[in-house]
Each structure stands twice: as C-alpha cells, then as structure tokens.
C-alpha atoms as a PDB file:
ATOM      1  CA  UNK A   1     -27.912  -7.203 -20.858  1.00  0.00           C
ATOM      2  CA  UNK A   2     -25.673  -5.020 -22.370  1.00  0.00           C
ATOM      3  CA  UNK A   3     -24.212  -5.709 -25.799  1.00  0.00           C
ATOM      4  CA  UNK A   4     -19.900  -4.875 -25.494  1.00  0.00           C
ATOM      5  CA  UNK A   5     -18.290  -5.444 -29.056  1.00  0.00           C
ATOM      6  CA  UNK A   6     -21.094  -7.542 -30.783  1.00  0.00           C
ATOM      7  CA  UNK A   7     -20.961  -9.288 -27.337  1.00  0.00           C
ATOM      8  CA  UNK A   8     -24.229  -9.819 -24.851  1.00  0.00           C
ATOM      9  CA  UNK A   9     -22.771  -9.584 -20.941  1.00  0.00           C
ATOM     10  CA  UNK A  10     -24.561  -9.238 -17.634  1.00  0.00           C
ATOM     11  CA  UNK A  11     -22.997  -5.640 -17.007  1.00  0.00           C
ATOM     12  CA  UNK A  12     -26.271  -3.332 -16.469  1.00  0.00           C
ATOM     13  CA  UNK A  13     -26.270  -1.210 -13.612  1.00  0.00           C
ATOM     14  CA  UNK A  14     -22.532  -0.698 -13.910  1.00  0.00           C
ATOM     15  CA  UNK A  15     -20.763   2.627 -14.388  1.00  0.00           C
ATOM     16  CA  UNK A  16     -19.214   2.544 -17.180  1.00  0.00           C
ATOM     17  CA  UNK A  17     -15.752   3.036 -15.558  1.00  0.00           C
ATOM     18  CA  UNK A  18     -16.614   0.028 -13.031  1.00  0.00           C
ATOM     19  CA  UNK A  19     -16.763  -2.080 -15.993  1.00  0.00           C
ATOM     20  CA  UNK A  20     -13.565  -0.866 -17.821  1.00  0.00           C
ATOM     21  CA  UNK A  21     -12.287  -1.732 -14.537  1.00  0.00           C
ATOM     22  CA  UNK A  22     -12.971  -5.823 -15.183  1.00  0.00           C
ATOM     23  CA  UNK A  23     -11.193  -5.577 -18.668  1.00  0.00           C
ATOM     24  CA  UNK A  24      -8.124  -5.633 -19.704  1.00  0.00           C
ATOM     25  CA  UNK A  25      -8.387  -2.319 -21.884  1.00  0.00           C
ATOM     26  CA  UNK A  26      -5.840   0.533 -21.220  1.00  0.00           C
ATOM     27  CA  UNK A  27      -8.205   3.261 -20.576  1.00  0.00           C
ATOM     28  CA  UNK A  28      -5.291   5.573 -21.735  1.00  0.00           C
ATOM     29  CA  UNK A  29      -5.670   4.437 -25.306  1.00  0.00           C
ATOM     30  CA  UNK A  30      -9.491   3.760 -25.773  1.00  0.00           C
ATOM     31  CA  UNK A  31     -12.806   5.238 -27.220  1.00  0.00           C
ATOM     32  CA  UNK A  32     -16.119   3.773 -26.067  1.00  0.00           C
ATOM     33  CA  UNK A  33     -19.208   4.849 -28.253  1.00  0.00           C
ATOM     34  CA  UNK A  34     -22.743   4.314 -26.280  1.00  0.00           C
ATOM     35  CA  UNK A  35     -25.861   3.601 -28.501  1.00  0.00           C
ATOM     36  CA  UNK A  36     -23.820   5.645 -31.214  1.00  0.00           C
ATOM     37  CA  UNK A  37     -22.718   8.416 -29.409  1.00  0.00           C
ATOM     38  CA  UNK A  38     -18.797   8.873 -27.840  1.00  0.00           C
ATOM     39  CA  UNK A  39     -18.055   8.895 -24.425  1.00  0.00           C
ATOM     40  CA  UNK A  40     -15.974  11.849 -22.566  1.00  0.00           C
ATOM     41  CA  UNK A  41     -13.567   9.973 -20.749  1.00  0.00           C
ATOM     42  CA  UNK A  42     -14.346  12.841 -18.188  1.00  0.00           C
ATOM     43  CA  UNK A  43     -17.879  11.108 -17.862  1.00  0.00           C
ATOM     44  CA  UNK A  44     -17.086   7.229 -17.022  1.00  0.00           C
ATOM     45  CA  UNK A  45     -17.882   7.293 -14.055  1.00  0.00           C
ATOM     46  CA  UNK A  46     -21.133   8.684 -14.333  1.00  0.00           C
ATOM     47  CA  UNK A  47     -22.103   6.803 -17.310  1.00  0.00           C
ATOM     48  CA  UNK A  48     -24.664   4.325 -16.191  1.00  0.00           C
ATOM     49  CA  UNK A  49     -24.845   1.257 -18.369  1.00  0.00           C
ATOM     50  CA  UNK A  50     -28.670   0.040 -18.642  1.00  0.00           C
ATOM     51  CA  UNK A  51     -30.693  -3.289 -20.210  1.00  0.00           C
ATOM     52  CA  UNK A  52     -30.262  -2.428 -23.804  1.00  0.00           C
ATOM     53  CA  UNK A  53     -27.115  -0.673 -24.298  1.00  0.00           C
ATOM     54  CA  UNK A  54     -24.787  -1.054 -27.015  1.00  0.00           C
ATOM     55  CA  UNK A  55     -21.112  -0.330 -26.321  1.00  0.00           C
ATOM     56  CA  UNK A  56     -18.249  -0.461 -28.913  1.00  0.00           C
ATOM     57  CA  UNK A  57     -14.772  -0.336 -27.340  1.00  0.00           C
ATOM     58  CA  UNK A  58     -12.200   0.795 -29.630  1.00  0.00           C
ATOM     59  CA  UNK A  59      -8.337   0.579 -28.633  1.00  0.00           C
ATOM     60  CA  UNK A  60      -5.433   2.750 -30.126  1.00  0.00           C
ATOM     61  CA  UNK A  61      -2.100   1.058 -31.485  1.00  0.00           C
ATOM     62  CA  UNK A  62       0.508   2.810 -32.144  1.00  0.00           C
ATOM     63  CA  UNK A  63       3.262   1.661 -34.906  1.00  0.00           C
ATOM     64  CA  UNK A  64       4.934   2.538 -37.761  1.00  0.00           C
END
C-alpha cells in the first residue's frame, strides 16, 4: 500500500506516471514529493512506487 495525500491505495508496483495517469491531476501544474524527497518530472516514469511509500501530490493554481 502506498499512502497518496494522507490516503492508503493499492498502487505499488506502479510507475509513478502510470498512476498520475488514473487521476485527475494536470501533470502540467503538479509536484509529487516521495518519502520526502521531490520528483523530476523527467523521472515519472521510472519512479517505481513500492509497499510503504508516501506520496504528497501538490497542484498549482493560478489567480490573482
């Protein structure tokens, strides 16, 4: 199980972009941190997501 957002799902095993994939996030206006550390968006789809993973998905808004 991988923890998304304070949120336990089924997702290990996944590349990271595979998952993003499943979501409704713009991947144009993200950041995912992994177990603290930031993800390249160059490297999603060779981030493996394993049991015990933390992932916090942050989204950019824009406005004034």
């Amino acid at each position: 199980m991988v923890k998304v957002n304070g949120e336990m799902l089924d997702i290990a095993g996944m590349t990271l972009d595979v998952y993003l994939g499943t979501t409704d996030y713009d991947c144009r206006r993200i950041a995912v941190e992994r177990n603290g550390e930031i993800v390249p968006k160059a490297d999603y789809d060779r981030t493996l997501l394993s049991d015990g993973d933390s992932l916090e998905v942050v989204s950019f808004v824009g406005g004034g």
